[in-house]
Protein backbone atom coordinates (compact mmCIF):
# COMPACT_ATOMS: atom_id res chain seq x y z
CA UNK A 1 14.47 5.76 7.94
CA UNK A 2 15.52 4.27 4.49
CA UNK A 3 16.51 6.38 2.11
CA UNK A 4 16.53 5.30 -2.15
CA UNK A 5 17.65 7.61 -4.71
CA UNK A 6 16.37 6.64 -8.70
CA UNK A 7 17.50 8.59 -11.60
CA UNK A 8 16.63 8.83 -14.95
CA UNK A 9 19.02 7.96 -17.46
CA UNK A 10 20.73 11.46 -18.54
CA UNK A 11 21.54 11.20 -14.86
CA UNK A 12 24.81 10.56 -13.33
CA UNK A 13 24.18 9.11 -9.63
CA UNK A 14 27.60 9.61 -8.18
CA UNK A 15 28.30 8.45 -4.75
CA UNK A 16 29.52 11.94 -4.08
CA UNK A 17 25.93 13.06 -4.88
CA UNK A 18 23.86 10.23 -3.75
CA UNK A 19 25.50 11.24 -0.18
CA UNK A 20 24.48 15.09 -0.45
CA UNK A 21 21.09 14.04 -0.96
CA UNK A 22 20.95 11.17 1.69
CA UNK A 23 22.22 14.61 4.25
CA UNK A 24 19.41 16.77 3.03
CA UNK A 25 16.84 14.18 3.27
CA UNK A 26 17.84 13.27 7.08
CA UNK A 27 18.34 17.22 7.54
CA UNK A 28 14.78 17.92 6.37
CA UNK A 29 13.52 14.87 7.70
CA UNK A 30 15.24 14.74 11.24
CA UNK A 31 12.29 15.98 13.40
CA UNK A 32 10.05 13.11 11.87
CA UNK A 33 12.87 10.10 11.90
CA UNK A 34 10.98 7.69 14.18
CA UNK A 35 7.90 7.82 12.32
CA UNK A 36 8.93 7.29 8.91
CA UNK A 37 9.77 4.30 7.47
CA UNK A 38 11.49 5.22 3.86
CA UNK A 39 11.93 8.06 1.72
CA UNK A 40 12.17 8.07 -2.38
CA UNK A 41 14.21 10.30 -4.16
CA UNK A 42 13.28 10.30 -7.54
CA UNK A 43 15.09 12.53 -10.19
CA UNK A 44 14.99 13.69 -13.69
CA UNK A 45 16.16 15.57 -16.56
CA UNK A 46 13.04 16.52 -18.26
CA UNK A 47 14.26 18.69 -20.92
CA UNK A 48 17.74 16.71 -21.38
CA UNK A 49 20.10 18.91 -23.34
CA UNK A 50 17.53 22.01 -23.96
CA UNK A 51 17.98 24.73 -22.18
CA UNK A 52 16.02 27.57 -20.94
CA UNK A 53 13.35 26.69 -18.51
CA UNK A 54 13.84 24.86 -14.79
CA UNK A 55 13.82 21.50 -16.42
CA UNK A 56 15.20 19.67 -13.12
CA UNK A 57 12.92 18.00 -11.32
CA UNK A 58 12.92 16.04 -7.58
CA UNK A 59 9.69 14.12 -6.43
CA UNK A 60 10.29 13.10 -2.64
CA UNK A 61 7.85 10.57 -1.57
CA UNK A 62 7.82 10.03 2.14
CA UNK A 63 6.43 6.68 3.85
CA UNK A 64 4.68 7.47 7.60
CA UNK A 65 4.07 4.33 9.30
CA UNK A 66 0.41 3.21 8.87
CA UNK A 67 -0.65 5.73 6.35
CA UNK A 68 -0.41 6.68 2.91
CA UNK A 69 2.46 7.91 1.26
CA UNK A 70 3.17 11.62 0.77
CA UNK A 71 4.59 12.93 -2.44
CA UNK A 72 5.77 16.43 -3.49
CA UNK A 73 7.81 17.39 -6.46
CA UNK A 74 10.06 20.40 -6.93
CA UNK A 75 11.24 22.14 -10.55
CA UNK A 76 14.65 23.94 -10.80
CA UNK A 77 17.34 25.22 -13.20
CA UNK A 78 20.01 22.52 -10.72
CA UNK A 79 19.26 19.35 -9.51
CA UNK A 80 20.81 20.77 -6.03
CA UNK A 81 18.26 23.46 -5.99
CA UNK A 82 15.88 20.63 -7.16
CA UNK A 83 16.37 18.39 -4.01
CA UNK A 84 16.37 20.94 -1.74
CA UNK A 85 13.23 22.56 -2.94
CA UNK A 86 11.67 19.64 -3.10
CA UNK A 87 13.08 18.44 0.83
CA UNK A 88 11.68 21.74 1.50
CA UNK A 89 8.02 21.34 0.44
CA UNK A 90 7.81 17.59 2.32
CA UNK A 91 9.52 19.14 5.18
CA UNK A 92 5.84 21.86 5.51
CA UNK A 93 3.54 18.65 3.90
CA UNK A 94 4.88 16.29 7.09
CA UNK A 95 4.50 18.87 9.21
CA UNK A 96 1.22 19.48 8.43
CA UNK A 97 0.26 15.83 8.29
CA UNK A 98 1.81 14.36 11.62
CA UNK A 99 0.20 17.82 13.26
CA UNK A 100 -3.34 16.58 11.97
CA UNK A 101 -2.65 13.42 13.52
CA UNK A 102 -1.54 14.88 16.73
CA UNK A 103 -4.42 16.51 17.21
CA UNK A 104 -6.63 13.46 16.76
């Protein structure tokens, strides 16, 4: 399983951080390894300096081999809570995809 992390430009990819998300990603991802063939982290600062409302936001697109990709995207005040919210909601949408499959 490949993993690629794009940010946006107000966005400072550290290693440090690009490694924290590569460990949630194979975390949330572990039960489903063999089957998928990449993941894309994509994140963003939508609001850039504003403040106030979860302007954070992670979309998680996950490759299964031979079918179309699935995409979620998760809002929060952190990217943290961002990437983990949104390994969270691809976590339930693979589950519920590979168990449609499985009972083909």
């Amino acid at each position: 399983m490949h993993i690629q992390l794009h940010t946006d430009a107000r966005i400072e990819g550290t290693e440090k951080f690009a490694s924290h998300i590569k460990e949630v990603v194979e975390h949330s991802m572990s039960h489903f390894r063999r089957r998928i063939t990449r993941v894309e982290v994509h994140l963003s600062d939508e609001n850039a300096v504003k403040t106030g409302t979860p302007d954070k936001r992670c979309v998680m697109e996950a490759r299964l081999e031979g079918h179309p990709p699935t995409a979620v995207t998760n809002h929060a005040p952190s990217l943290e809570e961002a990437v983990a919210g949104a390994a969270h909601k691809l976590k339930h949408a693979m589950d519920s995809l590979v168990g449609r499959l499985e009972k083909r």
